[in-house]
Protein backbone atom coordinates (compact mmCIF):
# COMPACT_ATOMS: atom_id res chain seq x y z
CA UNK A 1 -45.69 -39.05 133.74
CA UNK A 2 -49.36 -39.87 133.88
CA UNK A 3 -49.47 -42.31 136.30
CA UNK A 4 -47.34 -39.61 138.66
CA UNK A 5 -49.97 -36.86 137.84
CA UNK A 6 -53.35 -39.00 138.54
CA UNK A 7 -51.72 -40.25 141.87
CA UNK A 8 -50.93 -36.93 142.87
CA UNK A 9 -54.60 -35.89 142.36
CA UNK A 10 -55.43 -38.92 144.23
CA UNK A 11 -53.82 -38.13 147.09
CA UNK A 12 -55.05 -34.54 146.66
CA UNK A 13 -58.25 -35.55 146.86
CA UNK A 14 -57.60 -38.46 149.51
CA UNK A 15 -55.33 -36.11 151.94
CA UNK A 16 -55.61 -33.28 153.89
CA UNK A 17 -53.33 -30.36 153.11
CA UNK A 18 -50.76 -30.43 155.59
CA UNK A 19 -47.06 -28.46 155.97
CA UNK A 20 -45.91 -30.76 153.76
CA UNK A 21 -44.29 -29.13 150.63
CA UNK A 22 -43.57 -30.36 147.45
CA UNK A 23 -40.19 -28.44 146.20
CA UNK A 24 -37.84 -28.99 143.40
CA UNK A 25 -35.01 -29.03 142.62
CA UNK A 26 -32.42 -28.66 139.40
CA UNK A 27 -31.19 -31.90 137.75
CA UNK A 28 -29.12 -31.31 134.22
CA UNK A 29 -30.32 -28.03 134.27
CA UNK A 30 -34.24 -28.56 134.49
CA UNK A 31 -36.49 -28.50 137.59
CA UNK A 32 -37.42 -31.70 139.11
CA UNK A 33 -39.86 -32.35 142.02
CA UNK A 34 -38.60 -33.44 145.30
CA UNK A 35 -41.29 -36.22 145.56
CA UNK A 36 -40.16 -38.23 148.70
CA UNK A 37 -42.08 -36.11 151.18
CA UNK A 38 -44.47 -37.52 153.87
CA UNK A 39 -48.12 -37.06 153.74
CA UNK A 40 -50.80 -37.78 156.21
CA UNK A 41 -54.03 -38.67 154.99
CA UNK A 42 -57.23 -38.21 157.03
CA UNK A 43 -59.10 -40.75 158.66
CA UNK A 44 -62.45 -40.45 156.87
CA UNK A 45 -64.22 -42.42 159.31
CA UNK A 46 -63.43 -39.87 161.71
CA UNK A 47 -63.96 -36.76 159.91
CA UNK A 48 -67.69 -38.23 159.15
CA UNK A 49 -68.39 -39.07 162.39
CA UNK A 50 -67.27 -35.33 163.24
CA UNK A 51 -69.63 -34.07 160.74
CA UNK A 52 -72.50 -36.19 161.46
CA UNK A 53 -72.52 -35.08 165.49
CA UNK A 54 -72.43 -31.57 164.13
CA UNK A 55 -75.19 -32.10 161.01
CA UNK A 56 -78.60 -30.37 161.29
CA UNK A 57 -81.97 -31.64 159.96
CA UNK A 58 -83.06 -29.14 157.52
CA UNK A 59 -86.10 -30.57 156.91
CA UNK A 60 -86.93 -30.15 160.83
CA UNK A 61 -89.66 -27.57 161.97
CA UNK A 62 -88.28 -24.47 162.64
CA UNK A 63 -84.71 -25.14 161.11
CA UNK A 64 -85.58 -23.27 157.94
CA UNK A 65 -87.83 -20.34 157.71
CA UNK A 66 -91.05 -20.83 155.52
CA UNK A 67 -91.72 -18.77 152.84
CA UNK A 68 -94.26 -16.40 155.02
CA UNK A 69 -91.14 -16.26 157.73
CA UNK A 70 -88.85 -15.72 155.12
CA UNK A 71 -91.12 -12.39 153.58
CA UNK A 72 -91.52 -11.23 157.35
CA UNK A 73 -87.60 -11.19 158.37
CA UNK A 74 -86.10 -10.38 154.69
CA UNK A 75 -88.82 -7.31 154.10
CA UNK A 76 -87.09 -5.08 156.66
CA UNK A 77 -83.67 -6.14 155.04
CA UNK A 78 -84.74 -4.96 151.64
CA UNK A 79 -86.30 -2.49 152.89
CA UNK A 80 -82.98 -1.04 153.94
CA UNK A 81 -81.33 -2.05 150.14
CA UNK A 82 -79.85 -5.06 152.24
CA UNK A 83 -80.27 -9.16 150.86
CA UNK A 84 -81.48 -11.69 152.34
């Protein structure tokens, strides 16, 4: 029973949530998973090559304000009992 659980969390971990439902059914009077469904896992090459076209350099000029920016555009915020 384990084994079943850990590769479940595996492929939780390793596969995207898709339509895909796990349901049960009764066998002797208890519940028992239907477990032959199909899965598709992602492609994690391409998912990180979708991220990394899309990433920004934080540590860039201008990306993040600087602490005097930061003052300047959150004062008026605060101002108005708003965060930042």
């Amino acid at each position: 029973m384990l084994e079943h659980c850990l590769e479940h969390f595996r492929e939780l971990v390793m596969c995207r949530g898709d339509t895909a439902l796990t349901t049960f059914y009764y066998r002797n009077h208890k519940k028992a998973a239907k477990l032959l469904v199909e899965h598709e896992c992602i492609n994690w090459n391409k998912l990180e090559d979708w991220a990394s076209q899309r990433a920004i350099d934080i540590s860039a000029p201008g990306t993040v304000l600087s602490e005097e920016e930061s003052e300047h555009f959150c004062g008026g915020l605060e101002q108005q009992g708003k965060l930042c």
